[in-house]
C-alpha atoms as a PDB file:
ATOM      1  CA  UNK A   1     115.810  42.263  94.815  1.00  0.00           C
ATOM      2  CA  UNK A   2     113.562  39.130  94.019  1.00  0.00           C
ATOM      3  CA  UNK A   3     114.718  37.463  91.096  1.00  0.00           C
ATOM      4  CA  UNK A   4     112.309  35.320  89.563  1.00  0.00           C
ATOM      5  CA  UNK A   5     113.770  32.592  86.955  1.00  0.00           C
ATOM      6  CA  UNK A   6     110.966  32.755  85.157  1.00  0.00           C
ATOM      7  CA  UNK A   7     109.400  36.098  84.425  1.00  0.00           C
ATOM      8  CA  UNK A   8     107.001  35.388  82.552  1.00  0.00           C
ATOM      9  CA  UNK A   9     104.892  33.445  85.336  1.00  0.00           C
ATOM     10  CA  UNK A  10     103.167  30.026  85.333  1.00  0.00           C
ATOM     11  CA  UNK A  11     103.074  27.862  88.425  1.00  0.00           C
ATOM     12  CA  UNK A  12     104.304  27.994  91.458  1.00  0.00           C
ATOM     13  CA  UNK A  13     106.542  25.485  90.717  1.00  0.00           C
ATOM     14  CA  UNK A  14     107.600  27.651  88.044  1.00  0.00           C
ATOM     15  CA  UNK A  15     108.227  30.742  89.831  1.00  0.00           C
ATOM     16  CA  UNK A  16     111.773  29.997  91.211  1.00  0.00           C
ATOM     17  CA  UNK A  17     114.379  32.174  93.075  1.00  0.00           C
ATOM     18  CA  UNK A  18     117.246  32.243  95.010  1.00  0.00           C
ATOM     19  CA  UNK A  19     117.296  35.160  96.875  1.00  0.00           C
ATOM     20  CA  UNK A  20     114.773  36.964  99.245  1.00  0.00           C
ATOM     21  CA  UNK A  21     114.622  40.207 101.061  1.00  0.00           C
ATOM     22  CA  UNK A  22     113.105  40.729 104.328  1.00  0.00           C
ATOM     23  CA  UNK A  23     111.979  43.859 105.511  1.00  0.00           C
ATOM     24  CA  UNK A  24     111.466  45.364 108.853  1.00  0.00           C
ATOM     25  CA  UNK A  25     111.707  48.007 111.453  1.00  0.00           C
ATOM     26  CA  UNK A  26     114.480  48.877 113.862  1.00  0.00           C
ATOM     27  CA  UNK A  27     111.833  49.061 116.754  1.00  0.00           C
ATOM     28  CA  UNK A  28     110.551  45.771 119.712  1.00  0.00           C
ATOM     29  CA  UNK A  29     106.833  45.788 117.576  1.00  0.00           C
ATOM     30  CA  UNK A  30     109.160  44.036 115.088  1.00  0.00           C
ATOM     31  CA  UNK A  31     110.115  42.088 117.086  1.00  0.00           C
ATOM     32  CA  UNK A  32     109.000  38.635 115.677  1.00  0.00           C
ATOM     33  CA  UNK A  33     111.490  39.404 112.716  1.00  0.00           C
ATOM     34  CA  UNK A  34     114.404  40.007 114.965  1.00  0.00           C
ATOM     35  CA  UNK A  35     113.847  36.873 116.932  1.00  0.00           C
ATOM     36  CA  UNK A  36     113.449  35.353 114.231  1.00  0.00           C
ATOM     37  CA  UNK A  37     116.629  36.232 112.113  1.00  0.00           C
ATOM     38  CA  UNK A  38     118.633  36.209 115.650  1.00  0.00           C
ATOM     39  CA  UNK A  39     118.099  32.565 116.188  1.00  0.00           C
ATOM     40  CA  UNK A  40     118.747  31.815 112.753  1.00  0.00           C
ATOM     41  CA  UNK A  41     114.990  30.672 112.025  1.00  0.00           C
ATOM     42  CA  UNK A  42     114.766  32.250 108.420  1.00  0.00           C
ATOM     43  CA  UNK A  43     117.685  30.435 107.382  1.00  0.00           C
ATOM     44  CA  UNK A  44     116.915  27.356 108.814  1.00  0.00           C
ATOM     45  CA  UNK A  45     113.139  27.705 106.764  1.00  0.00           C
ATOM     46  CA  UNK A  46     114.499  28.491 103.351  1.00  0.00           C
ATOM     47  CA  UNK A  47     117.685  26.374 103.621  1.00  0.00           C
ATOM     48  CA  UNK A  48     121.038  26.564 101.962  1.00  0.00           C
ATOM     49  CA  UNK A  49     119.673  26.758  98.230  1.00  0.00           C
ATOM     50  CA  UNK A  50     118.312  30.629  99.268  1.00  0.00           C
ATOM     51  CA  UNK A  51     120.251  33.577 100.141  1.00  0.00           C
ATOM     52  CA  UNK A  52     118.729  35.929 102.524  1.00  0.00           C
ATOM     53  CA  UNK A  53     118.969  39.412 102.699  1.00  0.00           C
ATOM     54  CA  UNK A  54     117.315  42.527 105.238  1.00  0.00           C
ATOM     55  CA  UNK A  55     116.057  45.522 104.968  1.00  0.00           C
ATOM     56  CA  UNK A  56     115.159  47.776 107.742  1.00  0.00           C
ATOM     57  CA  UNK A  57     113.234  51.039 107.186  1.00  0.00           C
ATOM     58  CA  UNK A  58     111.735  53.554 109.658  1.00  0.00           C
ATOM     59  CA  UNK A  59     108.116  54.013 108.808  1.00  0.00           C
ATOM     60  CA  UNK A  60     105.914  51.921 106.726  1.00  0.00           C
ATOM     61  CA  UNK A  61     105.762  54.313 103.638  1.00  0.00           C
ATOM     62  CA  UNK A  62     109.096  53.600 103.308  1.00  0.00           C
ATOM     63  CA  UNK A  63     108.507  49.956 103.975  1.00  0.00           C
ATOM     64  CA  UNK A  64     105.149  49.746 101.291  1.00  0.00           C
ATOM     65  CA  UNK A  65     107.901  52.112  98.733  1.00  0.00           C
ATOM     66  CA  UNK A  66     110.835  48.852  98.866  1.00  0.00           C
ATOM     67  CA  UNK A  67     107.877  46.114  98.286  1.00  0.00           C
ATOM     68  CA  UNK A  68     106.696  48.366  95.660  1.00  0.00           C
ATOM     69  CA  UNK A  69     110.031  48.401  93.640  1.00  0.00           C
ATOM     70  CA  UNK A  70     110.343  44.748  94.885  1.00  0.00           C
ATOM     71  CA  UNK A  71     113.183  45.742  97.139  1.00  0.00           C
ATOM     72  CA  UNK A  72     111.680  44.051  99.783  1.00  0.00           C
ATOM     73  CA  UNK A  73     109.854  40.669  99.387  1.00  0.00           C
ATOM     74  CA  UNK A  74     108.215  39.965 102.503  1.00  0.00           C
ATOM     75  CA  UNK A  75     108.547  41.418 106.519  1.00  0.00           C
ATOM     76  CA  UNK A  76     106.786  43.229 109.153  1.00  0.00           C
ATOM     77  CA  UNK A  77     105.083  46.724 108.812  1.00  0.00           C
ATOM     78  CA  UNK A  78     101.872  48.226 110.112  1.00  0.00           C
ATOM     79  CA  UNK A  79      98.524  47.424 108.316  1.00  0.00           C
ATOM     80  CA  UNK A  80      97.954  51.340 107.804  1.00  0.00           C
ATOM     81  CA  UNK A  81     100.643  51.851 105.087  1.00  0.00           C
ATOM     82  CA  UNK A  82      99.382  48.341 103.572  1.00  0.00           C
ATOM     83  CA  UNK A  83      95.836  49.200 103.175  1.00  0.00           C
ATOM     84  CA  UNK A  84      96.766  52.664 101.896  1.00  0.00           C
ATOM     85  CA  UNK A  85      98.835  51.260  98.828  1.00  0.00           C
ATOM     86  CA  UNK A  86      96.120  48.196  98.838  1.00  0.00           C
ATOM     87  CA  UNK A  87      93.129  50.325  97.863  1.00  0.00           C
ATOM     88  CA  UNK A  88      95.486  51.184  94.935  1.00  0.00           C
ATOM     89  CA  UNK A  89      97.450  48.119  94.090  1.00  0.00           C
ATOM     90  CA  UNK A  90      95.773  44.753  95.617  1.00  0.00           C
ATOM     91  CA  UNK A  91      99.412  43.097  94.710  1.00  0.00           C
ATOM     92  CA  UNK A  92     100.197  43.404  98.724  1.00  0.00           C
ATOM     93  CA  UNK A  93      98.573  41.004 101.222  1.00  0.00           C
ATOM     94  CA  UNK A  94      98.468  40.492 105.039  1.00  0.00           C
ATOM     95  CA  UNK A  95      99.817  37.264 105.290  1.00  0.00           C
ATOM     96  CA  UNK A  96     100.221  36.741 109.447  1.00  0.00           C
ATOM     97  CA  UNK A  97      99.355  38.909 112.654  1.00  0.00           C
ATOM     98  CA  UNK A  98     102.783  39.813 114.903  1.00  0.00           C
ATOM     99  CA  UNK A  99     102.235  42.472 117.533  1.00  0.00           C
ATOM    100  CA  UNK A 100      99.307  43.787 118.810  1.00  0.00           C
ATOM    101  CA  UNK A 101      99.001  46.679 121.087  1.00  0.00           C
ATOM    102  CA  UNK A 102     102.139  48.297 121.548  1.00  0.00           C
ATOM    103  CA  UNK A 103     101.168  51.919 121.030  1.00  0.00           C
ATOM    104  CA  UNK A 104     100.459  54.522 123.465  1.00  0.00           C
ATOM    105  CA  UNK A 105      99.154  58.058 123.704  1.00  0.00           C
ATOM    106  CA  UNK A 106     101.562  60.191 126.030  1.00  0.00           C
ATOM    107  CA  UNK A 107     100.978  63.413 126.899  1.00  0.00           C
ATOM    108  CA  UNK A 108     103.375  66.336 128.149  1.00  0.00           C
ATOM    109  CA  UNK A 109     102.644  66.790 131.898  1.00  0.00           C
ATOM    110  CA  UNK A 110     103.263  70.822 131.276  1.00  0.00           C
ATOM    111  CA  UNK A 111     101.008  70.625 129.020  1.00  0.00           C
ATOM    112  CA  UNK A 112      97.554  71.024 130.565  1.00  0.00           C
ATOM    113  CA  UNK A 113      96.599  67.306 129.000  1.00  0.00           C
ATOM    114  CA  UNK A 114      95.572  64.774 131.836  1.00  0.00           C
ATOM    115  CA  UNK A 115      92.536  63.252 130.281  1.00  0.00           C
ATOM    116  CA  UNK A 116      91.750  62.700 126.223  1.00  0.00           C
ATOM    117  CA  UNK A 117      89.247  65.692 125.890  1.00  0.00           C
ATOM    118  CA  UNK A 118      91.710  68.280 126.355  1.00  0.00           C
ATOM    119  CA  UNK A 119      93.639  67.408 123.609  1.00  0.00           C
ATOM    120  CA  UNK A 120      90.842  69.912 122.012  1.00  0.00           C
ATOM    121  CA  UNK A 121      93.318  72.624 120.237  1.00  0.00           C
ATOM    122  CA  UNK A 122      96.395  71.284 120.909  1.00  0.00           C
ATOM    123  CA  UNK A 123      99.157  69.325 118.761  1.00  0.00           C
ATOM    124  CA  UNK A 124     100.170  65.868 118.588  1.00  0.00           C
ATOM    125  CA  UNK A 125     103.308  63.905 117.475  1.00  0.00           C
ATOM    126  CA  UNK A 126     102.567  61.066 115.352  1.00  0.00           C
ATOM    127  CA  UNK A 127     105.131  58.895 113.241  1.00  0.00           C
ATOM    128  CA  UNK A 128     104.076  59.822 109.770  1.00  0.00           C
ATOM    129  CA  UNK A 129     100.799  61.077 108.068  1.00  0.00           C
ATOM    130  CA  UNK A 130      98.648  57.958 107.421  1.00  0.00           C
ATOM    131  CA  UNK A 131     100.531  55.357 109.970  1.00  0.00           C
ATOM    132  CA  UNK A 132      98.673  52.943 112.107  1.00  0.00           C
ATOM    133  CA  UNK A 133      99.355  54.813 115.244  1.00  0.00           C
ATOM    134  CA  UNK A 134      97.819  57.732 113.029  1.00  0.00           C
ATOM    135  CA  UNK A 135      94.626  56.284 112.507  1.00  0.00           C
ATOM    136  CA  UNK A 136      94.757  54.651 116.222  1.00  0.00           C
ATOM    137  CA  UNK A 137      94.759  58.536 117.373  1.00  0.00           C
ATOM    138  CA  UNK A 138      91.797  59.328 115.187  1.00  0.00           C
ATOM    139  CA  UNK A 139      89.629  56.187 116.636  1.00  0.00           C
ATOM    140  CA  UNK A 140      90.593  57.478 120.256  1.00  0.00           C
ATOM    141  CA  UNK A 141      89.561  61.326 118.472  1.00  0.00           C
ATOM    142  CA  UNK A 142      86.139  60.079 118.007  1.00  0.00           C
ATOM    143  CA  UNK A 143      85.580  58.840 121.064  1.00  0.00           C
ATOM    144  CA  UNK A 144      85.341  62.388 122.710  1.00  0.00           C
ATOM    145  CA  UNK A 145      83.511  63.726 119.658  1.00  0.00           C
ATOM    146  CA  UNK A 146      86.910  65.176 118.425  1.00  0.00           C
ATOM    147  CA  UNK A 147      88.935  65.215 115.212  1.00  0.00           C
ATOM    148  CA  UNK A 148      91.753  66.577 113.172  1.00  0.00           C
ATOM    149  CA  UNK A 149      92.437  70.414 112.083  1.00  0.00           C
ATOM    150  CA  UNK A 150      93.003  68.134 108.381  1.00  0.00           C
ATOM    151  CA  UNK A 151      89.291  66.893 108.715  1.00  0.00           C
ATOM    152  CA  UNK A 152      87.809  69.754 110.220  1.00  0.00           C
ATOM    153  CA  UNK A 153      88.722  69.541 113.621  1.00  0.00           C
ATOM    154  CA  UNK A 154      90.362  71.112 116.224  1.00  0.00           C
ATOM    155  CA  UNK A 155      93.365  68.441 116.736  1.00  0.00           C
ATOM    156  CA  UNK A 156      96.693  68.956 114.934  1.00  0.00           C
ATOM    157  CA  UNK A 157      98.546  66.141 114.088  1.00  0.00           C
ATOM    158  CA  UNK A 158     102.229  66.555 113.724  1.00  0.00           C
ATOM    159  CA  UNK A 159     104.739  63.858 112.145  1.00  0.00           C
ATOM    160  CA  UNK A 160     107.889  63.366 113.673  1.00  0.00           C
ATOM    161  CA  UNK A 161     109.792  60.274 114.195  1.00  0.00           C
ATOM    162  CA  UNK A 162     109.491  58.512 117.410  1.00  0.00           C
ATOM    163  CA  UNK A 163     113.205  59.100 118.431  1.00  0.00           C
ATOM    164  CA  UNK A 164     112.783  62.647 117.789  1.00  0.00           C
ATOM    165  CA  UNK A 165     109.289  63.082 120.214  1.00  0.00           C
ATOM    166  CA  UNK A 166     111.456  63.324 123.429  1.00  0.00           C
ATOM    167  CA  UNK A 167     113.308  66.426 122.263  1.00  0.00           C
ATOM    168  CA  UNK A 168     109.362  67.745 121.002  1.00  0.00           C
ATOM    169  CA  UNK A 169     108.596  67.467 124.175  1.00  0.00           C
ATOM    170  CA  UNK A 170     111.212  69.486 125.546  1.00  0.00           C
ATOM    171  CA  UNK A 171     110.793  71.839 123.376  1.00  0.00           C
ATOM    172  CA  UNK A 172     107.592  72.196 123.792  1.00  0.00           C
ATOM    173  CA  UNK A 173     106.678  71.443 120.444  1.00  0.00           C
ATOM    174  CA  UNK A 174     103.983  69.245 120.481  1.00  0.00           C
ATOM    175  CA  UNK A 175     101.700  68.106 123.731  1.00  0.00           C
ATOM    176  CA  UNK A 176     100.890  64.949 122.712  1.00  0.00           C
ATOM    177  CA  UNK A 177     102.161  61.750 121.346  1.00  0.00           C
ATOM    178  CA  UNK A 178     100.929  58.605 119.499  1.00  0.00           C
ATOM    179  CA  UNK A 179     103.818  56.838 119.539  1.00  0.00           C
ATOM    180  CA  UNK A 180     104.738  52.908 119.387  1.00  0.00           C
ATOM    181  CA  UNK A 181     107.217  51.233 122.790  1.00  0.00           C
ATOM    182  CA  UNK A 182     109.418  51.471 123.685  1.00  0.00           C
ATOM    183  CA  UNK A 183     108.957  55.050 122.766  1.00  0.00           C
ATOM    184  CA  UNK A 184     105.822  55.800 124.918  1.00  0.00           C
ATOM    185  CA  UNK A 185     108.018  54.424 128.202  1.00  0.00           C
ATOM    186  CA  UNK A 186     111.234  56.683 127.202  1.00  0.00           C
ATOM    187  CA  UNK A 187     108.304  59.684 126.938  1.00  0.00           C
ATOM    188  CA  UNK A 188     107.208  58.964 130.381  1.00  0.00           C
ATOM    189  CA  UNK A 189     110.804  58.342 132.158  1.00  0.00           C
ATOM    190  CA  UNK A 190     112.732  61.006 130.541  1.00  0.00           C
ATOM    191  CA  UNK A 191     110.429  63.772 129.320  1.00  0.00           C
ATOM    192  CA  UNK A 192     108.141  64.240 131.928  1.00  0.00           C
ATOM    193  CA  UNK A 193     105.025  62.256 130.050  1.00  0.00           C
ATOM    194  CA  UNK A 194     102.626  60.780 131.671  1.00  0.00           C
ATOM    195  CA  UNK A 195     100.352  58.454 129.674  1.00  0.00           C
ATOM    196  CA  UNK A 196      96.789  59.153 128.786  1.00  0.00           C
ATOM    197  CA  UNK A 197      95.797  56.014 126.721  1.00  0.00           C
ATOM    198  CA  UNK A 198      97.698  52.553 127.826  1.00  0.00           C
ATOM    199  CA  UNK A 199      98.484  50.116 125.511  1.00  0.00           C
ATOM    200  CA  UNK A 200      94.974  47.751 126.466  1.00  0.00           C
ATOM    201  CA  UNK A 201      92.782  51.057 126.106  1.00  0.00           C
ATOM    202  CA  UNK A 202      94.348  52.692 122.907  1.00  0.00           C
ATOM    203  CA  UNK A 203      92.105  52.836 119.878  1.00  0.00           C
ATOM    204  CA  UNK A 204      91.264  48.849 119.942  1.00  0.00           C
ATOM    205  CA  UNK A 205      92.983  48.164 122.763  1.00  0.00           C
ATOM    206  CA  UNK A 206      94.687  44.856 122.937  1.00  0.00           C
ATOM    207  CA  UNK A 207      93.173  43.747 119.880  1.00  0.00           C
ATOM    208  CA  UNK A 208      94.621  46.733 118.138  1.00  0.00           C
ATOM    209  CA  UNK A 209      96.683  45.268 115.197  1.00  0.00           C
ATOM    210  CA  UNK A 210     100.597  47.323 115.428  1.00  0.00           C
ATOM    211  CA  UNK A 211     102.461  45.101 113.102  1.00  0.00           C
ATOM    212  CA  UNK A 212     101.383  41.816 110.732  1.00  0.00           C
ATOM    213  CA  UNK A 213     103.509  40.205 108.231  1.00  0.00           C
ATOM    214  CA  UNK A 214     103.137  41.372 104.762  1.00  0.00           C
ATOM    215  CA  UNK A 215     104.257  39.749 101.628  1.00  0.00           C
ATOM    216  CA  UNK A 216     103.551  40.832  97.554  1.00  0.00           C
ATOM    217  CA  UNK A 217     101.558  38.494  95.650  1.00  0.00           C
ATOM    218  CA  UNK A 218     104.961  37.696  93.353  1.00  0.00           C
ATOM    219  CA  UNK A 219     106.536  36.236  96.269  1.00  0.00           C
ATOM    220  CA  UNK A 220     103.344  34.687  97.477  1.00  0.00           C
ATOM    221  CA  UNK A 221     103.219  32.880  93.456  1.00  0.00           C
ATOM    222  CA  UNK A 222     105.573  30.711  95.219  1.00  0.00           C
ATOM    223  CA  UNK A 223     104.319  28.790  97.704  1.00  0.00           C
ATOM    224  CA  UNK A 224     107.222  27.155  99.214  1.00  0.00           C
ATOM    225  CA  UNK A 225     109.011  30.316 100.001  1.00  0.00           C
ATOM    226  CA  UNK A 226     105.707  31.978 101.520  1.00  0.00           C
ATOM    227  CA  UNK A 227     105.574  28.703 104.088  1.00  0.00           C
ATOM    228  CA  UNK A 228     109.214  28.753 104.850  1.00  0.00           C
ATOM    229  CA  UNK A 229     108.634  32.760 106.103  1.00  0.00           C
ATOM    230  CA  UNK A 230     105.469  31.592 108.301  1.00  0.00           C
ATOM    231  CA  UNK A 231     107.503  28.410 109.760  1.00  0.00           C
ATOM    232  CA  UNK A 232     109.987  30.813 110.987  1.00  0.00           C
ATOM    233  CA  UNK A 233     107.881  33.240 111.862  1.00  0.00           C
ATOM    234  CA  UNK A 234     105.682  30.939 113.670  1.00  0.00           C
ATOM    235  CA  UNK A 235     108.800  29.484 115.745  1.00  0.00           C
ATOM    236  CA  UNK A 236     109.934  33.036 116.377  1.00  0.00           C
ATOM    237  CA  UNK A 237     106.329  33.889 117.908  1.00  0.00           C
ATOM    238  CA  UNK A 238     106.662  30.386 119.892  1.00  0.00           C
ATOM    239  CA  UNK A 239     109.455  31.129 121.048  1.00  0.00           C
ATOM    240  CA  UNK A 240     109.003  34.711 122.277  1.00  0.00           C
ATOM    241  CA  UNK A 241     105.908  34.318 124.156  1.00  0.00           C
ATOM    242  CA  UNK A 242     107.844  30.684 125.945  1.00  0.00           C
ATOM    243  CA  UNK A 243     111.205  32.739 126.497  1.00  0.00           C
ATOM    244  CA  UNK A 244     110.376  36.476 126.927  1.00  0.00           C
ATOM    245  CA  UNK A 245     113.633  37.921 128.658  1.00  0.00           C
ATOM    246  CA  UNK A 246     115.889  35.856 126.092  1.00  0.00           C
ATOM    247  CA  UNK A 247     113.855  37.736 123.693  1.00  0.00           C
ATOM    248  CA  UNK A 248     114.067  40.892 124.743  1.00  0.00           C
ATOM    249  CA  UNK A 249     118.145  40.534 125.474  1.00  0.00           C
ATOM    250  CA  UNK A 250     118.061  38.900 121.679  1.00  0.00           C
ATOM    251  CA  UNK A 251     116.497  42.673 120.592  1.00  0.00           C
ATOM    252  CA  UNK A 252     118.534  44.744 122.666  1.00  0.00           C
ATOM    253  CA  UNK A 253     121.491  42.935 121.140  1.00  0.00           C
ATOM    254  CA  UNK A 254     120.448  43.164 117.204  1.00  0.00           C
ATOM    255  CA  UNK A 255     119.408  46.706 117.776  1.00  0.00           C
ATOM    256  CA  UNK A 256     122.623  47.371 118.980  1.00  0.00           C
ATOM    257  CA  UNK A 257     125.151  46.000 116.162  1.00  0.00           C
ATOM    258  CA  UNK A 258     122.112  47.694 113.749  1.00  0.00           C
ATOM    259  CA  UNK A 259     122.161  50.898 115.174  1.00  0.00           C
ATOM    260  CA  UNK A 260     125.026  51.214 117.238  1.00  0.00           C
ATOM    261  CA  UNK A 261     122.976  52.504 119.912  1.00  0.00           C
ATOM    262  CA  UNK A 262     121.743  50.069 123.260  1.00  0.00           C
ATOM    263  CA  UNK A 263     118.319  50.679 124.497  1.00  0.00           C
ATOM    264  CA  UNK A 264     118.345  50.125 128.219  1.00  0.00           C
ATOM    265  CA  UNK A 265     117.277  46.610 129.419  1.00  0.00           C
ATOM    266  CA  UNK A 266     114.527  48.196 131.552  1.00  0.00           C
ATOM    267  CA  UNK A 267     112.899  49.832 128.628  1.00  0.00           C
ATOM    268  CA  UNK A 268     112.990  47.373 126.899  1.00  0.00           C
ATOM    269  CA  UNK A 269     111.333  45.132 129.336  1.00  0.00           C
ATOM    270  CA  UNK A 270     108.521  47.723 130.257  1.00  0.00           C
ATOM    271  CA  UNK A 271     107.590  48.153 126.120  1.00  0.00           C
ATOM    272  CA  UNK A 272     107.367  44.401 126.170  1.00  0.00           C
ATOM    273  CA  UNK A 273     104.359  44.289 128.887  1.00  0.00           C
ATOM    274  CA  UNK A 274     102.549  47.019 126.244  1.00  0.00           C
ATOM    275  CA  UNK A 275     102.450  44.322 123.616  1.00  0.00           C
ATOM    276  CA  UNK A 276     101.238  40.945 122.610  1.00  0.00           C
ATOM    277  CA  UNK A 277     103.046  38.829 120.137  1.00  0.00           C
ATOM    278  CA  UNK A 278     100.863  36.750 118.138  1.00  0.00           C
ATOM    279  CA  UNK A 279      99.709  35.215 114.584  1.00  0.00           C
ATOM    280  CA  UNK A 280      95.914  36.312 115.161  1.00  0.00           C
ATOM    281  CA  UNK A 281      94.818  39.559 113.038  1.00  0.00           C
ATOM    282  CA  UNK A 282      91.119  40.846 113.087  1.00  0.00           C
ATOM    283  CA  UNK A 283      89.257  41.387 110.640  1.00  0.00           C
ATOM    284  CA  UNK A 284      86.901  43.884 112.114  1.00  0.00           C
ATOM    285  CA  UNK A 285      89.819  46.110 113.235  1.00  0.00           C
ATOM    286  CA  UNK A 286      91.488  46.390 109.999  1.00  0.00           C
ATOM    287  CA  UNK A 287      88.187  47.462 108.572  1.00  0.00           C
ATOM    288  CA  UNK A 288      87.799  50.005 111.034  1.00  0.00           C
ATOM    289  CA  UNK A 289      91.449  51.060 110.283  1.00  0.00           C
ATOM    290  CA  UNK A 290      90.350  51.509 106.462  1.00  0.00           C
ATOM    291  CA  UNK A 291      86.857  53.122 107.038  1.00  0.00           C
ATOM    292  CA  UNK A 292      89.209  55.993 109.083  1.00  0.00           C
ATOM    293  CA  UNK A 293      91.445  56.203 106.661  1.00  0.00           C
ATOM    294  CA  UNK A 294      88.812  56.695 103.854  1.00  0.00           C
ATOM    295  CA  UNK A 295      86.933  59.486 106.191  1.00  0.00           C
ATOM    296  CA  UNK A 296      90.940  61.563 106.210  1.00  0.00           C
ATOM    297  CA  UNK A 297      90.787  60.561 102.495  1.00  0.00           C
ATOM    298  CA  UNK A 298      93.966  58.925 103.060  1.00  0.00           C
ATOM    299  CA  UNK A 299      92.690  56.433 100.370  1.00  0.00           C
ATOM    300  CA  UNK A 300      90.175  56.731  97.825  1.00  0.00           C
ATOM    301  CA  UNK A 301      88.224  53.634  98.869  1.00  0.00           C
ATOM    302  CA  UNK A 302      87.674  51.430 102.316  1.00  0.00           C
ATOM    303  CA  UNK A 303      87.624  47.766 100.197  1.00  0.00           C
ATOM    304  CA  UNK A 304      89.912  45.539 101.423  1.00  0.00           C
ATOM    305  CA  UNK A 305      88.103  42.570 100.242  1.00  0.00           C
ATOM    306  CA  UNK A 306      90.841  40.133  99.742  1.00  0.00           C
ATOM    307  CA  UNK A 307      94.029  42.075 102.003  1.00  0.00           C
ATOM    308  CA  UNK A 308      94.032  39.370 104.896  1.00  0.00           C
ATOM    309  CA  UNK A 309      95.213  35.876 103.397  1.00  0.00           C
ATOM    310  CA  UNK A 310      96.043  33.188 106.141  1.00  0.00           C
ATOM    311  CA  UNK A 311      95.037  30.814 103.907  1.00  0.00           C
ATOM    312  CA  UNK A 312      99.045  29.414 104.735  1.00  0.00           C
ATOM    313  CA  UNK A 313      99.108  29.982 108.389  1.00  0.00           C
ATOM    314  CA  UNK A 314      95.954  28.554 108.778  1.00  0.00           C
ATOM    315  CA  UNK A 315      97.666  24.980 107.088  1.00  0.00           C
ATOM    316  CA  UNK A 316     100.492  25.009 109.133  1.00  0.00           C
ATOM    317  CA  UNK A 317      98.419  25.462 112.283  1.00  0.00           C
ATOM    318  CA  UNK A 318      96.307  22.690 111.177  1.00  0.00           C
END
């Protein structure tokens, strides 16, 4: 838990700690964070006189829950589950872009789905109620003048977690999946999916914001600690898009003392060429994402006015 010396605010000078939490997601659209920590970035940032800690969660309600109860200080999460507790609580801000793209929509190839029109009356798997591949599914929805059974439509949208959408498929269960990589590739290799929506078509295509660094305005009071996060995170970006097969060895690894579990190196490189690792966030898309979410009344309000700060990244890009 953040710790601030001085509770009672001021400067941020003032605002002192000594220990941060960084939060993020056992999945490759994280991973900026996992490059990041791997190569020792973070503590190189913050220095001796800070003690790091981690956090990983599996979905960003989860992830928005820890910030919330300042369990988690700062990390990587989608902008769907930020904007949904922002139009409630502005105390949570976008504070850096880190994967776009990365989602696909996979469809069962017994299931009668080969183009995105006949998903009219059948089911599909998302991650959770309200996540960005969520509303990604609804912009690709409206496209073909379709929609949710929860908004009227004909579409039913089914939350499962991504590890768990293989065994749908099986099943049966579902015909359909919005699902993040490396996911979408394991769909298609072992569960006889075949992809409807690539990662550069899906809802914004490649501009379609997965993951972005997100940070609570009581860890943003202090300024030094915010820059330290974006200098690593900055060198972790750098260094994945210079060095993309160390990277993706670097995740493979991590995931593997995390979870126990080793995703398979061709996987992992096949995900990787379904993303974009970057610093740039747009506007225009995470307004879209809230004007969707306010039409599921998934919030109560699309104002976001004030979200997106890169008032810091822009200064250490300058």
């Amino acid at each position: 838990m953040l710790v601030f010396l001085s509770a009672c605010g001021g400067s941020s000078e003032e605002n002192e700690t000594n220990e941060v939490t960084i939060g993020y997601f056992p999945n490759l659209t994280h991973i900026a964070t996992i490059v990041g920590l791997e190569n020792g970035y973070f503590e190189e940032e913050f220095g001796e006189d800070i003690t790091l800690k981690t956090k990983t969660v599996t979905n960003g309600g989860l992830f928005m829950e820890a910030m919330a109860t300042e369990t988690i200080d700062v990390g990587t999460v989608g902008p769907g589950p930020l904007l949904n507790i922002y139009v409630k609580d502005p105390s949570y801000h976008i504070i850096s872009g880190a994967v776009n793209g990365g989602a696909v929509l996979v469809a069962d190839n017994d299931s009668g789905v080969t183009e995105l029109a006949d998903l009219d009356g059948k089911r599909v798997s998302i991650p959770v109620i309200g996540s960005t591949q969520d509303v990604m599914l609804r912009k690709a929805l409206q496209e073909v003048d379709l929609s949710p059974t929860t908004s009227g439509g004909t579409v039913e949208l089914y939350a499962a977690a991504p590890a768990d959408t293989t065994t749908l498929f099986s099943q049966d269960s579902v015909h359909a999946a919005a699902t993040q990589e490396p996911w979408g590739y394991v769909l298609e290799t072992q569960a006889n999916g075949q992809k409807l929506l690539d990662w550069d078509e899906f809802a914004w295509g490649k501009e379609s914001t997965n993951t972005v660094v997100a940070a609570s305005e009581n860890f943003m009071e202090n300024d030094a600690l915010t820059e330290s996060y974006l200098k690593a995170h900055l060198r972790a970006v750098e260094f994945i898009q210079k060095n993309p097969e160390e990277s993706q060895a670097l995740v493979i690894e991590h995931l593997k003392e995390l979870t126990g579990q080793e995703l398979n190196a061709d996987e992992v490189e096949a995900a990787f060429n379904n993303l974009e690792v970057t610093t740039s966030v747009s506007d225009q898309v995470i307004q879209e994402m809230a004007d969707i979410s306010l039409e599921a009344e998934y919030v109560s309000s699309n104002n976001i006015d004030g979200m997106i700060n890169l008032s810091i990244l822009k200064g250490l890009k300058e």
